[in-house]
Protein backbone atom coordinates (compact mmCIF):
# COMPACT_ATOMS: atom_id res chain seq x y z
CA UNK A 1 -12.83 -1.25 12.23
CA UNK A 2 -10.95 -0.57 15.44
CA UNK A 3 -7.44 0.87 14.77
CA UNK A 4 -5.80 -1.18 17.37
CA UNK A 5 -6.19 -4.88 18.62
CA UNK A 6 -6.09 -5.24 22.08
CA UNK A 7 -3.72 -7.83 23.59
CA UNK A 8 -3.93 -8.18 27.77
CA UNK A 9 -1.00 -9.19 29.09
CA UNK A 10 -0.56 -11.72 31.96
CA UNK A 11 1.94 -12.19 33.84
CA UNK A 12 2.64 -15.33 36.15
CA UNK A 13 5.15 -14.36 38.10
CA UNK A 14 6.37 -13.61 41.71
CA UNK A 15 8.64 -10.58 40.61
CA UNK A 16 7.07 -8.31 37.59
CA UNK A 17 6.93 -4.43 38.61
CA UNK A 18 3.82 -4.24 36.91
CA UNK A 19 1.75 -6.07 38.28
CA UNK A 20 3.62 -7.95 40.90
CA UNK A 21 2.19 -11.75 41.55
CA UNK A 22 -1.28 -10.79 41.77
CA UNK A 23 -2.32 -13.50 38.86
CA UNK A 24 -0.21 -16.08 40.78
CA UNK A 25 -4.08 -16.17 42.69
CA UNK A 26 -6.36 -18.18 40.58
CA UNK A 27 -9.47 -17.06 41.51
CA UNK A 28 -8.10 -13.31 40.52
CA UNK A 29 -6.56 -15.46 36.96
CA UNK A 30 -10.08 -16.49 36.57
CA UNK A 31 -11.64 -13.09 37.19
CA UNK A 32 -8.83 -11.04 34.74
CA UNK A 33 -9.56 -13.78 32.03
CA UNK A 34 -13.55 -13.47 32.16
CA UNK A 35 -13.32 -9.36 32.46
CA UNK A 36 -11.21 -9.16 29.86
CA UNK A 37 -13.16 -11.94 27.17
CA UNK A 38 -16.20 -9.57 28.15
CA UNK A 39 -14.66 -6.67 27.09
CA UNK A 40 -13.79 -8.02 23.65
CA UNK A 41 -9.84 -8.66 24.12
CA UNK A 42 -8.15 -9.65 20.89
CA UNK A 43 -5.77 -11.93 22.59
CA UNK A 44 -4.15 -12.76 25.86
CA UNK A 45 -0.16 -12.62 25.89
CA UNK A 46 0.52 -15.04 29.29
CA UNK A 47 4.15 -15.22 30.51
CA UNK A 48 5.80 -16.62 33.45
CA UNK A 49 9.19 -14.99 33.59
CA UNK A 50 9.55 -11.17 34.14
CA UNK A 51 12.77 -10.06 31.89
CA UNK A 52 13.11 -6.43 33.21
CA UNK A 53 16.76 -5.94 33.68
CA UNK A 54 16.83 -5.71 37.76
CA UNK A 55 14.99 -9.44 38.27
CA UNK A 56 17.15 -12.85 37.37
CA UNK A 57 16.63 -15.14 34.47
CA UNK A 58 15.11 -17.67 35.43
CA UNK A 59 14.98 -22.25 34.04
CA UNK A 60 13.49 -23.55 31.23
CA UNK A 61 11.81 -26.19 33.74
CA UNK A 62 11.03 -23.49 35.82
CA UNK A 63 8.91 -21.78 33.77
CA UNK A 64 7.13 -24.42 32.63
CA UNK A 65 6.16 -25.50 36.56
CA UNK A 66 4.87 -21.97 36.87
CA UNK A 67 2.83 -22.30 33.46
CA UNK A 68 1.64 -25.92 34.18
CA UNK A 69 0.69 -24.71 37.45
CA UNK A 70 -1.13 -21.49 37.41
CA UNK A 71 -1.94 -21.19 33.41
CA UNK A 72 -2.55 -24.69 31.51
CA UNK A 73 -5.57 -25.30 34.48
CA UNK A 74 -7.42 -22.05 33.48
CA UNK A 75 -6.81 -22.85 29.75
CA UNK A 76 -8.85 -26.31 29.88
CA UNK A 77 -12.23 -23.79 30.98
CA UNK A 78 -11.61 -21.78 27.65
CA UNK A 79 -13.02 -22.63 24.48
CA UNK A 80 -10.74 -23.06 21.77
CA UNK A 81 -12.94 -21.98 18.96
CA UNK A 82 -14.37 -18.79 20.73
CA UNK A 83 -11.25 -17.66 23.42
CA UNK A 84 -9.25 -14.95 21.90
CA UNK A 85 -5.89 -15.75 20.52
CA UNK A 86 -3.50 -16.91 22.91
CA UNK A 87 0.05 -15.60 22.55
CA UNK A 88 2.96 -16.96 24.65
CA UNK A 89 5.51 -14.73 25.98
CA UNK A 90 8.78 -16.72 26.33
CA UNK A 91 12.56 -16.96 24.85
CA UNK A 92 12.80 -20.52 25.83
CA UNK A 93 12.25 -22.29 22.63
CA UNK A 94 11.55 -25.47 24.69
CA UNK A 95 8.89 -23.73 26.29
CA UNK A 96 7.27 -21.99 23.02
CA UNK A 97 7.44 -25.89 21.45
CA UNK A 98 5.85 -27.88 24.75
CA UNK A 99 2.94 -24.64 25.07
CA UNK A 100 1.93 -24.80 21.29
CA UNK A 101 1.88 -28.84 21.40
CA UNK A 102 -0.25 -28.78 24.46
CA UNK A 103 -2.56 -26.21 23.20
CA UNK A 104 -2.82 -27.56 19.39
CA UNK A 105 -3.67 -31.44 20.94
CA UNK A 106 -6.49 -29.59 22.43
CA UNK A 107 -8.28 -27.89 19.62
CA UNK A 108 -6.32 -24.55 19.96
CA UNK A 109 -5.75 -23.04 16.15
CA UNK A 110 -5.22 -19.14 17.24
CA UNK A 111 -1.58 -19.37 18.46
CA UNK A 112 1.33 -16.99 18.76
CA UNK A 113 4.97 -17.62 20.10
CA UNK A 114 5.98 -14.21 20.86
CA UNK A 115 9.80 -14.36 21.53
CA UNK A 116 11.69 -11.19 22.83
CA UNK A 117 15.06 -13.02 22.35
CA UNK A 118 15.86 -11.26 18.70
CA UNK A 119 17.05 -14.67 17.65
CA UNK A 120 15.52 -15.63 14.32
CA UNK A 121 17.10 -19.04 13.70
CA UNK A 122 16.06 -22.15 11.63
CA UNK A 123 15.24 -23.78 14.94
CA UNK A 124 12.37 -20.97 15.15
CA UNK A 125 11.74 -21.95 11.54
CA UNK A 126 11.47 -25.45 11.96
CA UNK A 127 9.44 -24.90 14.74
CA UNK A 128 7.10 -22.60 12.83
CA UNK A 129 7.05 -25.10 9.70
CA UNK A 130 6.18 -28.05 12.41
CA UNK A 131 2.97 -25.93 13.89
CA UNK A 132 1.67 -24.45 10.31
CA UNK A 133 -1.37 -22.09 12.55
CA UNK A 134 1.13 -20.60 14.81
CA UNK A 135 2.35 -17.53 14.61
CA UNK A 136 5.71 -16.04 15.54
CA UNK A 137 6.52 -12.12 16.85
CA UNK A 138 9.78 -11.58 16.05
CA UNK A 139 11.47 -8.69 18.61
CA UNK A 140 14.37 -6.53 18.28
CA UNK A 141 16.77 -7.31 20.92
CA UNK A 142 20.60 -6.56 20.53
CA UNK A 143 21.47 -9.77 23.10
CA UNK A 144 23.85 -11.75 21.09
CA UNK A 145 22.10 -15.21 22.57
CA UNK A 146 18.82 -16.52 24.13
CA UNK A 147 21.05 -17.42 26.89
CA UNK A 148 22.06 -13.37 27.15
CA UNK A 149 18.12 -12.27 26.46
CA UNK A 150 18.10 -11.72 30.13
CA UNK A 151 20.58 -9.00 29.77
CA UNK A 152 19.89 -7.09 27.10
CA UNK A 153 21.08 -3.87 28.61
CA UNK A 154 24.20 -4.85 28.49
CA UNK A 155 24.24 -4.46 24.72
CA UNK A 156 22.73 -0.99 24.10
CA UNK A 157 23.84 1.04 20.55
CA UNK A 158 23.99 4.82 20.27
CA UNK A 159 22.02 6.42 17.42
CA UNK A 160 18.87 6.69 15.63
CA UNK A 161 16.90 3.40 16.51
CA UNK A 162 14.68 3.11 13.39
CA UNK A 163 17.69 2.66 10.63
CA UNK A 164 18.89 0.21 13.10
CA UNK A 165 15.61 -1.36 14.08
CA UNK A 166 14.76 -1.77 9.88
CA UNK A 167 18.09 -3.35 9.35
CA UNK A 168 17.97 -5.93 12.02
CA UNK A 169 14.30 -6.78 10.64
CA UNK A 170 14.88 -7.23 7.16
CA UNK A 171 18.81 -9.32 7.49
CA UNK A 172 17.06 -11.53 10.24
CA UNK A 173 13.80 -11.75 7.70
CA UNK A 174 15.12 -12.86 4.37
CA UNK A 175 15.76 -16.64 5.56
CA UNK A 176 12.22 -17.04 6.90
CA UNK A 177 10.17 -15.46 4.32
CA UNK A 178 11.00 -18.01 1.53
CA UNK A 179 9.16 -20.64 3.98
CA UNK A 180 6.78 -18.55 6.17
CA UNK A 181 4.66 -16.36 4.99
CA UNK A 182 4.28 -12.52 5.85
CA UNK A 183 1.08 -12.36 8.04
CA UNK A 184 2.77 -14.89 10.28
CA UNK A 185 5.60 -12.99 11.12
CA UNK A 186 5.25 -10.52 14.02
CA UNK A 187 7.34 -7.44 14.45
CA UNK A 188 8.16 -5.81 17.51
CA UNK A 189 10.91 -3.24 18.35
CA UNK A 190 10.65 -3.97 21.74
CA UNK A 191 10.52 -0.69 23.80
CA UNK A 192 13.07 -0.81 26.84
CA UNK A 193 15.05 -3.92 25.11
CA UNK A 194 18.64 -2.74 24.29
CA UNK A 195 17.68 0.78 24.30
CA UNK A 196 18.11 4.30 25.93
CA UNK A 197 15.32 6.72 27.29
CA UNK A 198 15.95 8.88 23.82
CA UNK A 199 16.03 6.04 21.71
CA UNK A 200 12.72 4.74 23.42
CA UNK A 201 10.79 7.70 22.55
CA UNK A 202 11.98 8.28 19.18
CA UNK A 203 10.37 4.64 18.31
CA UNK A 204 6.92 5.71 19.73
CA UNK A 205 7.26 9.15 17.98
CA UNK A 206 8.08 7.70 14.77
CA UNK A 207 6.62 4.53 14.98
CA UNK A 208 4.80 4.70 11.77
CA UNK A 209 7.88 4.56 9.59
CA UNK A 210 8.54 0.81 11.06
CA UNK A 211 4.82 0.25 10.03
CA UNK A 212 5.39 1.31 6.22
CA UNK A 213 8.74 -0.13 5.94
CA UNK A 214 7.47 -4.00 6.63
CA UNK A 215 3.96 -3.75 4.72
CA UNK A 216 2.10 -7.28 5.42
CA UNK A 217 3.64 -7.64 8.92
CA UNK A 218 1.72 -7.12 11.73
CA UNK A 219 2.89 -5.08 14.29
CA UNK A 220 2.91 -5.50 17.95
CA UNK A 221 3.57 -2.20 20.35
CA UNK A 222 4.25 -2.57 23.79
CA UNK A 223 4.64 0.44 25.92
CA UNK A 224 1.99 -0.21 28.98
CA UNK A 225 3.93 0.46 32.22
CA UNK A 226 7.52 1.07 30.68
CA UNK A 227 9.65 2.90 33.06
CA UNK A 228 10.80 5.18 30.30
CA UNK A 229 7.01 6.28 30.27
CA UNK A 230 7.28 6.61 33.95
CA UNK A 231 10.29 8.46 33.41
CA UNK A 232 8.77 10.74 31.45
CA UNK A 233 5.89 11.57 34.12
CA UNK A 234 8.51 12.20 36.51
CA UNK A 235 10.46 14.69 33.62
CA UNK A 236 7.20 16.67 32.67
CA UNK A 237 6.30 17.26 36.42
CA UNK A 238 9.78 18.25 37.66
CA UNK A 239 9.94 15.89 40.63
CA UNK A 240 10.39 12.48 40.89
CA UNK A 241 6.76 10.50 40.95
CA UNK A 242 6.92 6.75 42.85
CA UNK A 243 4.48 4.49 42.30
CA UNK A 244 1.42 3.98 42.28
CA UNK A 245 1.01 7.63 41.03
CA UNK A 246 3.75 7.09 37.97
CA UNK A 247 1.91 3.82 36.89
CA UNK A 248 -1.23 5.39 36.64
CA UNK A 249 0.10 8.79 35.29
CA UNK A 250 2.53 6.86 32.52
CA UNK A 251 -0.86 5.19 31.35
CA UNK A 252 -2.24 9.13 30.39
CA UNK A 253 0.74 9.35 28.50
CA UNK A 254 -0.26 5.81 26.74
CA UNK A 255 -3.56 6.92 26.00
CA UNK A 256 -1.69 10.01 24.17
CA UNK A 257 0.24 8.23 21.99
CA UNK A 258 -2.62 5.67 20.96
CA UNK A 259 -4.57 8.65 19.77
CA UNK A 260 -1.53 10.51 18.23
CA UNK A 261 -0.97 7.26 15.72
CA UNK A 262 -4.54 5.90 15.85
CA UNK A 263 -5.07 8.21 12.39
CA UNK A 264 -2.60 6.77 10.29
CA UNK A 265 -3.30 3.28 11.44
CA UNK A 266 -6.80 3.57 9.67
CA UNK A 267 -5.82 1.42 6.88
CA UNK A 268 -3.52 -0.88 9.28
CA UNK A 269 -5.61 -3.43 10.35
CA UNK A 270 -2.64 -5.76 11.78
CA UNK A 271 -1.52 -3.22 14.90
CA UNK A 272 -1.51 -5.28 18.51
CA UNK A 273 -0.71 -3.31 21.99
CA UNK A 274 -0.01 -5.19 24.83
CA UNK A 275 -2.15 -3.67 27.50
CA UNK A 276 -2.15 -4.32 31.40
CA UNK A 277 -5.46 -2.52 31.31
CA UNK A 278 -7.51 -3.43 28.68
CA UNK A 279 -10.07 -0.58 28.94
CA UNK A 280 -7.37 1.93 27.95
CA UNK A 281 -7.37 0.57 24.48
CA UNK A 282 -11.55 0.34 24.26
CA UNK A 283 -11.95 3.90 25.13
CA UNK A 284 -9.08 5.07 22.77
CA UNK A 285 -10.04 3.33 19.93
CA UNK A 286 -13.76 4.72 20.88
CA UNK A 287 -12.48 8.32 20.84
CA UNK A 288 -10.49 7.63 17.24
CA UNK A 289 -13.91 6.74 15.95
CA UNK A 290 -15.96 9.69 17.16
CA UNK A 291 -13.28 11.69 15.52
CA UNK A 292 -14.00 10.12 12.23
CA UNK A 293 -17.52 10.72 11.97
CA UNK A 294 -19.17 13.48 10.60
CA UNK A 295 -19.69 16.14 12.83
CA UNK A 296 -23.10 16.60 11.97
CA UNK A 297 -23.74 13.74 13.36
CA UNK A 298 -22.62 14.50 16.78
């Protein structure tokens, strides 16, 4: 069994740093989506609104034009009972509702609302109650609002992240766990949302803690093409590295921490990355498995 699920992220949007609008193409869309089902992807995470601090929040009706547009025409060539799961990257809960409709009215089961807006309410309850195959990926985000998600820098905390991480998760938890059960409820702590360079790092470094302090969750990790990774590149060189050099150098340092954790994840079968390059994850989980076998055998 493969440590790690693999979960390509696409993005369908004019402004994301990393990967600009390049899937705004549909005959690149198409390519991504069969390259990716070839290799094996676990599921596709498809967004249309970049929330990196520097770029504008953007309509609830504009979103869904650039999703009606660009994604729900590729989705009518998948199969539902064969494509990978399909997980929806947006804090419009408007959005989430219209894109699990549409997709359950056409023979999708294998959905996920993943919702970086740290707010879970009964709305995301009822909504979750009303589609009983969905599942939900519940983020930590310090924003006081789904109207403030966009600006979640503006509410950083000083500190150790994990105490502070745990205790959002389990006060924001206790509501939806007497109706939904565990293995639908996602958990993300959202590296670069609400946090600090230090605080960033300490998550990766210690992720494992989060892991064994939700048993039954699944986890989601998302650190392909953070700027704090980039950062880091830049730190360990001495000298400040632009991109595309820090892109690709920041996904060396991915790689790193996939096979630092990969061990302990052995008995963790519930642990998603978001990937921009898919491949990374295939040859990491590849090198975690030569490591476990007997070196007589090699």
């Amino acid at each position: 069994m493969n440590p790690f699920k693999g979960m390509g992220v696409i993005n369908l949007t004019p402004n994301s740093f990393s990967d600009g609008n390049i899937h705004l193409n549909e005959a690149t869309l198409s390519h991504t989506l069969k390259e990716w089902q070839s290799l094996g992807v676990d599921a596709l995470d498809i967004g249309a609104e970049s929330t990196a601090p520097f770029n504008e929040g953007i309509s609830a009706d504009e979103e869904w034009r650039r999703l009606e547009k660009h994604w729900l025409p590729q989705a009518l060539k998948l199969d539902p009972n064969s494509c990978p799961l399909l997980s929806f990257d947006t804090y419009h809960i408007e959005v989430a509702y219209r894109l699990l409709k549409w997709h359950k009215e056409r023979g999708f089961t294998r959905l996920l609302w993943n919702d970086v807006s740290g707010q879970l309410d009964q709305d995301v309850i009822d909504l979750l109650l009303e589609f009983e195959s969905a599942h939900y990926c519940f983020c930590h985000n310090e924003a006081p609002s789904r109207e403030e998600c966009q600006n979640h820098m503006s509410y950083l905390f000083e500190g150790d992240p994990l105490p502070r991480i745990a205790n959002f998760f389990q006060k924001r938890l206790s509501r939806a766990l007497k109706k939904i059960p565990k293995n639908r409820l996602w958990l993300d702590p959202c590296l670069g949302f609400s946090k600090n360079f230090t605080q960033n790092e300490a998550i990766l470094l210690r992720f494992e803690e989060l892991i064994q302090a939700f048993p039954g969750h699944p986890f989601v990790l998302g650190m392909s093409r953070k700027s704090f990774l980039r950062q880091r590149v830049s730190m360990a060189l001495g000298y400040e590295v632009q991109p595309p050099e820090s892109i690709e150098l920041s996904e060396y340092l991915q790689m790193a921490h996939l096979l630092r954790i990969g061990p302990f994840l052995q008995h963790h079968s519930d642990i998603w990355c978001r990937l921009h390059r898919v491949k990374l994850l295939g040859l990491a989980n590849n090198f975690l498995h030569l490591g476990r076998r007997d070196p007589k055998t090699l």
